[in-house]
N, C-alpha and C. Protein backbone atom coordinates (compact mmCIF):
# COMPACT_ATOMS: atom_id res chain seq x y z
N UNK A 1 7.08 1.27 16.11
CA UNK A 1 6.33 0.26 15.39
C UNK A 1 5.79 0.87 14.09
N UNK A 2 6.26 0.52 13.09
CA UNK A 2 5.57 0.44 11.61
C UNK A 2 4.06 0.00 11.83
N UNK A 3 3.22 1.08 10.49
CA UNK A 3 2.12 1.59 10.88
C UNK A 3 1.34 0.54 9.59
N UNK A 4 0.36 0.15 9.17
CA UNK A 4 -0.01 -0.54 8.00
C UNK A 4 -1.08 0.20 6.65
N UNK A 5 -0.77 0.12 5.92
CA UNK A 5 -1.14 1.09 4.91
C UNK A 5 -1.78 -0.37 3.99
N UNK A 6 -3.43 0.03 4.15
CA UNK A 6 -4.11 -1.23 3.54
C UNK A 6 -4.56 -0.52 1.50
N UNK A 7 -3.68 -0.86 0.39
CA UNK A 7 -4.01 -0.60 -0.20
C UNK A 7 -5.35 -1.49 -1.06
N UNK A 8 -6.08 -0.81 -1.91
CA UNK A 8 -7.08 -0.94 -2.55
C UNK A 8 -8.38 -1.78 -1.63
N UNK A 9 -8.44 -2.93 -1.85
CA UNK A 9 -9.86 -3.59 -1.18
C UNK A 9 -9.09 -4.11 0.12
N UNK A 10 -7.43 -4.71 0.10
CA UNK A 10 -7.03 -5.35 0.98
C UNK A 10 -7.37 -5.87 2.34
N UNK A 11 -7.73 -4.47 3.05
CA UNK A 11 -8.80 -5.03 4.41
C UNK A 11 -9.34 -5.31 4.32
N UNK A 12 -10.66 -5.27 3.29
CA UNK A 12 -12.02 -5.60 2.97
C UNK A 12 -12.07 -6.97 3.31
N UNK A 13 -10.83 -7.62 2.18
CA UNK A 13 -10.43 -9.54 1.81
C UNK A 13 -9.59 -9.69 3.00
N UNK A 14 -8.99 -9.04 3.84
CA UNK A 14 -8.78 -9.60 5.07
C UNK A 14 -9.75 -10.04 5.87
N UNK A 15 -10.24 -9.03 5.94
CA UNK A 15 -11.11 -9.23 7.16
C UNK A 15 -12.26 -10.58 6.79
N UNK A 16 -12.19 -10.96 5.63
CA UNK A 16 -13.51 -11.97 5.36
C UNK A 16 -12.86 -13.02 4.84
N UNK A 17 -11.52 -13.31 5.78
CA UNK A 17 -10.98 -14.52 5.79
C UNK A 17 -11.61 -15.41 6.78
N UNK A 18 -11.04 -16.87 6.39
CA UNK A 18 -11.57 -17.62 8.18
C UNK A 18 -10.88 -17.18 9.07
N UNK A 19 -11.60 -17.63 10.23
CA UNK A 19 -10.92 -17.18 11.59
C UNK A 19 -9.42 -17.29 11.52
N UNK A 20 -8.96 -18.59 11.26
CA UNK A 20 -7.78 -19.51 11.56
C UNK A 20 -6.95 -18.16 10.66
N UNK A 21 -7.16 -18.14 9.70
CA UNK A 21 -6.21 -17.52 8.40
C UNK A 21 -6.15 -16.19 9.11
N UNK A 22 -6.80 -15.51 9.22
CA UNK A 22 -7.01 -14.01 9.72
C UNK A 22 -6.29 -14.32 10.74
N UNK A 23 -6.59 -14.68 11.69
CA UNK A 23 -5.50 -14.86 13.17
C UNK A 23 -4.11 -14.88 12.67
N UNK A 24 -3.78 -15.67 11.56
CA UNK A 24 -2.37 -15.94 11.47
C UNK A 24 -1.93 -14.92 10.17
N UNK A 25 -2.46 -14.01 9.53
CA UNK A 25 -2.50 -12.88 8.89
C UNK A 25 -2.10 -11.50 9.52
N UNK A 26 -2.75 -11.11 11.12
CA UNK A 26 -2.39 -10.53 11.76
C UNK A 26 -1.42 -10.73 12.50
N UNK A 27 -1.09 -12.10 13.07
CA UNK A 27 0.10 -12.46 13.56
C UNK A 27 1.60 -11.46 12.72
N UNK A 28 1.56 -11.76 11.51
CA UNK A 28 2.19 -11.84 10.37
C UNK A 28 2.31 -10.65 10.26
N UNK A 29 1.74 -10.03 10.36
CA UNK A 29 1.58 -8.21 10.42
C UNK A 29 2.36 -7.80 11.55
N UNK A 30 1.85 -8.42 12.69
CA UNK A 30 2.29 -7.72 13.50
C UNK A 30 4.10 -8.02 13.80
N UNK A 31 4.45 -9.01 13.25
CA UNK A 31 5.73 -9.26 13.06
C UNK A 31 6.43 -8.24 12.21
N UNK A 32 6.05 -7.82 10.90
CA UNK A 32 6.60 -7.24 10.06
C UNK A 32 6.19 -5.51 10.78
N UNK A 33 5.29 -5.06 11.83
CA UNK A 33 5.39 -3.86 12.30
C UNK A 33 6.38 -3.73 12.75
N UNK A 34 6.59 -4.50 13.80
CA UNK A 34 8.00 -4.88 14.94
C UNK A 34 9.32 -4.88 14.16
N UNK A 35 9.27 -4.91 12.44
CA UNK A 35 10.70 -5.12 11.74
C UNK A 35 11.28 -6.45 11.75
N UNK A 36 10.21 -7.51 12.30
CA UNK A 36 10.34 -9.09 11.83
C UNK A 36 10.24 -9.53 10.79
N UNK A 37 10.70 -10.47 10.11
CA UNK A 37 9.77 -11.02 9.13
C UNK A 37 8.95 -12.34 9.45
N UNK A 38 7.90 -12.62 8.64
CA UNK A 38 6.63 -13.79 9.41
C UNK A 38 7.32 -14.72 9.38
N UNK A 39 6.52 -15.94 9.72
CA UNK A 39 7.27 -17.36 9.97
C UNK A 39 7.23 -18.07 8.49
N UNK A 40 6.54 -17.93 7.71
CA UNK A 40 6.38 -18.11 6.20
C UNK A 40 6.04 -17.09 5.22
N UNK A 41 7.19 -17.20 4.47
CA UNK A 41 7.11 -15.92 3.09
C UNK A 41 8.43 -16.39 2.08
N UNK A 42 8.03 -15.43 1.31
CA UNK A 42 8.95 -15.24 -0.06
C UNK A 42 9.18 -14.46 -0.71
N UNK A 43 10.09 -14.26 -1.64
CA UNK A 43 9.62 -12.76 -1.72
C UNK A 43 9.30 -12.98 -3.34
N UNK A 44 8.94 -11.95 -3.79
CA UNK A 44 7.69 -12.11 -4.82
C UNK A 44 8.53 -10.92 -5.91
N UNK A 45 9.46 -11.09 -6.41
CA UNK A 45 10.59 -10.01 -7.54
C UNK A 45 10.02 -9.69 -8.33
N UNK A 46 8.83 -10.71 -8.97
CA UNK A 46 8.20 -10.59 -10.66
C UNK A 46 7.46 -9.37 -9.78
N UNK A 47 7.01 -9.12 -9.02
CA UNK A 47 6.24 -8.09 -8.18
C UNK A 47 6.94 -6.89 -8.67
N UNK A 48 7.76 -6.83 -7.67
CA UNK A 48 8.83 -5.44 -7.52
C UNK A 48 9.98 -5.63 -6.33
N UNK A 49 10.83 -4.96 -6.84
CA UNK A 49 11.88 -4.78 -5.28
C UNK A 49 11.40 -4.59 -4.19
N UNK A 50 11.89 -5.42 -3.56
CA UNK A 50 11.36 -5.77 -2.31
C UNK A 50 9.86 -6.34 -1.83
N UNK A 51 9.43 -6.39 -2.63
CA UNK A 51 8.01 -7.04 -2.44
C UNK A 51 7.84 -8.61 -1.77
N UNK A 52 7.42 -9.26 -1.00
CA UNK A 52 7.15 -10.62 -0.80
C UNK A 52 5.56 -11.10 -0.20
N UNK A 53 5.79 -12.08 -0.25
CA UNK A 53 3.93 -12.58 0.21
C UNK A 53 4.43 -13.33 1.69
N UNK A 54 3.41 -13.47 2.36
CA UNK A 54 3.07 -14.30 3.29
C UNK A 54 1.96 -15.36 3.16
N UNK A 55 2.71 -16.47 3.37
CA UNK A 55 2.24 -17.85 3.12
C UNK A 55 1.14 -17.91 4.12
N UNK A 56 -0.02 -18.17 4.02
CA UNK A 56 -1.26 -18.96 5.11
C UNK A 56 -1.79 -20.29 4.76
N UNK A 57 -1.49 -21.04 5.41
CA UNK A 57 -1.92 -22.22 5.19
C UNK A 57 -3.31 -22.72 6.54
N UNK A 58 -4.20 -22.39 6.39
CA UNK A 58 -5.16 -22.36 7.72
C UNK A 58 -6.74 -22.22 6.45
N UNK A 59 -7.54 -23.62 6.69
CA UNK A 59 -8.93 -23.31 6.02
C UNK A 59 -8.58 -23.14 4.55
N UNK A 60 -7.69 -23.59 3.78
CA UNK A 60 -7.30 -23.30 2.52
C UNK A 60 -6.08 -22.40 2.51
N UNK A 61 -5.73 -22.26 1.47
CA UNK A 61 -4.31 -21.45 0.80
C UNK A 61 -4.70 -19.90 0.87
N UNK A 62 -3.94 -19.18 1.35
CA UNK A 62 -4.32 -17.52 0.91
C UNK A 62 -2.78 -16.81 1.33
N UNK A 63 -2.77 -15.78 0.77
CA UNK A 63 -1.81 -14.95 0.63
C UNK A 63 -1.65 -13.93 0.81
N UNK A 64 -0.82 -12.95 1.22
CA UNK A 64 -0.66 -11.73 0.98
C UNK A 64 0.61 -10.81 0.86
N UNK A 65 0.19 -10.26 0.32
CA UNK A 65 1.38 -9.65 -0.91
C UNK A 65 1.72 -8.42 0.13
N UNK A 66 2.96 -8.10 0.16
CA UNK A 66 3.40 -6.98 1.16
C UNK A 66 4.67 -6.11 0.44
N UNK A 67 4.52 -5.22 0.97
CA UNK A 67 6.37 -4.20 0.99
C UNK A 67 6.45 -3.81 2.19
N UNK A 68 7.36 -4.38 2.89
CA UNK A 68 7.43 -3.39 4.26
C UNK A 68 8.98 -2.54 4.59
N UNK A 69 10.01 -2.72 3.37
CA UNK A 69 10.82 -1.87 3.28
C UNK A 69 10.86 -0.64 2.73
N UNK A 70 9.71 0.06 2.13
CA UNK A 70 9.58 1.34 1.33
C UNK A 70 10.00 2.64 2.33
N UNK A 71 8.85 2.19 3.32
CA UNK A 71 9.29 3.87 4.62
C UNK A 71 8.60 2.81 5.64
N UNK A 72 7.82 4.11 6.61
CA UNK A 72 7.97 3.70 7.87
C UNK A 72 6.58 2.78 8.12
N UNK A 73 6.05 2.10 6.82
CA UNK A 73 5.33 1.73 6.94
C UNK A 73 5.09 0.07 6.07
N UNK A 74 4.16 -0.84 6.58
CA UNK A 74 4.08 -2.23 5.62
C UNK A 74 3.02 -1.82 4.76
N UNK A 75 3.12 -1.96 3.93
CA UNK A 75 2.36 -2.16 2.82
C UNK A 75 1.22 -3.07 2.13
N UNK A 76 0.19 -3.36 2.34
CA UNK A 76 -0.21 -4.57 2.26
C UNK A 76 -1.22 -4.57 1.08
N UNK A 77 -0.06 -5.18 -0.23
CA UNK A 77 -0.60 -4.62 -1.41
C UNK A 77 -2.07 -5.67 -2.49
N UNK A 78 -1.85 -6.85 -2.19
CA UNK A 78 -3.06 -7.62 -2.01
C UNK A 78 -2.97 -8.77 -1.30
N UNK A 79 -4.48 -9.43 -1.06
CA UNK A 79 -4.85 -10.31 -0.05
C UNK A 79 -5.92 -11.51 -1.20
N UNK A 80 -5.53 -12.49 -1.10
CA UNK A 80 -5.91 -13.40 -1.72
C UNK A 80 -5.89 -14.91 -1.83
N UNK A 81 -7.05 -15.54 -2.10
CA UNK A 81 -7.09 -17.24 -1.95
C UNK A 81 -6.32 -17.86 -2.66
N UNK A 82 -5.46 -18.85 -2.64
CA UNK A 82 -4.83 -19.54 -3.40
C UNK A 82 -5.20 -20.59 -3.89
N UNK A 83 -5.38 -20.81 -5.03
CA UNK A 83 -6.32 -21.77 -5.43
C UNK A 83 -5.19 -22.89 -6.30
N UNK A 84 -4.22 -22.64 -6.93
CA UNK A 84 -3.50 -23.99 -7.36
C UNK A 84 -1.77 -23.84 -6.92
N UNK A 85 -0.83 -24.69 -7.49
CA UNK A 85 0.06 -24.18 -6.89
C UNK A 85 1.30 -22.72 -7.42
N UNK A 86 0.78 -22.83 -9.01
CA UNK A 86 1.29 -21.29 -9.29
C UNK A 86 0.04 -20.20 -9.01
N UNK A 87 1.05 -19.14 -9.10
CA UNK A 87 -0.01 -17.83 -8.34
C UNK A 87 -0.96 -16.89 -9.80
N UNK A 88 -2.00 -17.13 -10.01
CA UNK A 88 -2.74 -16.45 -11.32
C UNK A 88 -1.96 -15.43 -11.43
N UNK A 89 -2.42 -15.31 -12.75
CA UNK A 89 -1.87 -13.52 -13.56
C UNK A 89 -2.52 -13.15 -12.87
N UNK A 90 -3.79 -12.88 -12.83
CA UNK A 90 -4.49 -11.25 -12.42
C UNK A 90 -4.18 -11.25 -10.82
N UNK A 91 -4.04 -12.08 -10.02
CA UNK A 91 -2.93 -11.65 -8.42
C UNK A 91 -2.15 -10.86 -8.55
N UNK A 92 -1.27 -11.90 -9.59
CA UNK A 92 0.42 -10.96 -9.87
C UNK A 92 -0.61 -9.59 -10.45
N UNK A 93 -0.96 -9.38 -11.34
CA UNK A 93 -1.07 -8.29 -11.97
C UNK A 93 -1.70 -7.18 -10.41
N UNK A 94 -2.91 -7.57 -10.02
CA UNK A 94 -3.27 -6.51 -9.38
C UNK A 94 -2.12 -5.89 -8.24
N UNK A 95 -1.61 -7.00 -7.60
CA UNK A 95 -0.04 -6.39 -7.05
C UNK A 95 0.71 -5.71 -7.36
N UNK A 96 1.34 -5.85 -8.61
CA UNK A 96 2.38 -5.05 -9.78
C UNK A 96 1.51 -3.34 -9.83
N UNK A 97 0.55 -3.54 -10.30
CA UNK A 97 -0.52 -2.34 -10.04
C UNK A 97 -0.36 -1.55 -9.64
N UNK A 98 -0.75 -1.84 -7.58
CA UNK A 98 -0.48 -1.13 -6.77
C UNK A 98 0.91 -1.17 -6.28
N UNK A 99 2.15 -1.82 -6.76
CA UNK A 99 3.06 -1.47 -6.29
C UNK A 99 3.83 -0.20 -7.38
N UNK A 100 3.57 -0.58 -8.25
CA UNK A 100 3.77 0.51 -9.43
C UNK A 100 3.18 2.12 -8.73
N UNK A 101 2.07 2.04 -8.36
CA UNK A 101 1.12 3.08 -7.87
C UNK A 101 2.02 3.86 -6.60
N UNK A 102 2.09 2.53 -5.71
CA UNK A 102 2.90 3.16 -4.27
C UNK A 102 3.95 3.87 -5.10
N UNK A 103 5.10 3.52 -6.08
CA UNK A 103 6.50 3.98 -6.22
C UNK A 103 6.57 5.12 -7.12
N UNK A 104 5.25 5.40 -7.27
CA UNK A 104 5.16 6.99 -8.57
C UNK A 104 4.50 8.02 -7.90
């Protein structure tokens, strides 16, 4: 089982999701430990190779941005509310960030 590597605040904004979202956040995780992928995602290119989000739809829109093909581990590069239906610059940006960061 793939191990989870919470970069920057990521757990912080997990963990102070609603119940509903968080339940189905970890679900989602724990799929992509196992070498699943979740029941909703996409993958997110303007990001980086291989990068995609997982869709939550529970108590509002939220997201989270992942790599779980790099090594032996998922990546979980940000965690965030979704507030319209394109995804803000500064999301994309803080993602690009730390995925830039993981690959140097």
């Amino acid at each position: 089982m793939k191990g989870i590597h919470w970069h920057g605040d990521t757990r912080k904004v997990a963990r102070a999701l609603p119940e509903q979202a968080k339940s189905l956040l970890g679900h989602a995780l724990h799929k992509l430990q196992l070498g699943l992928m979740p029941n909703d995602w996409k993958p997110m290119i303007t990001i980086g190779q291989g990068v995609c989000e997982i869709r939550i739809h529970a108590d509002g829109e939220f997201r989270a941005v992942f790599l779980a093909e790099f090594d032996s581990q998922v990546h979980v590069l940000h965690v965030f509310r979704k507030k319209s239906r394109k995804t803000f610059k500064p999301d994309i940006d803080i993602a690009r960030r730390r995925y830039r960061a993981l690959m140097h």
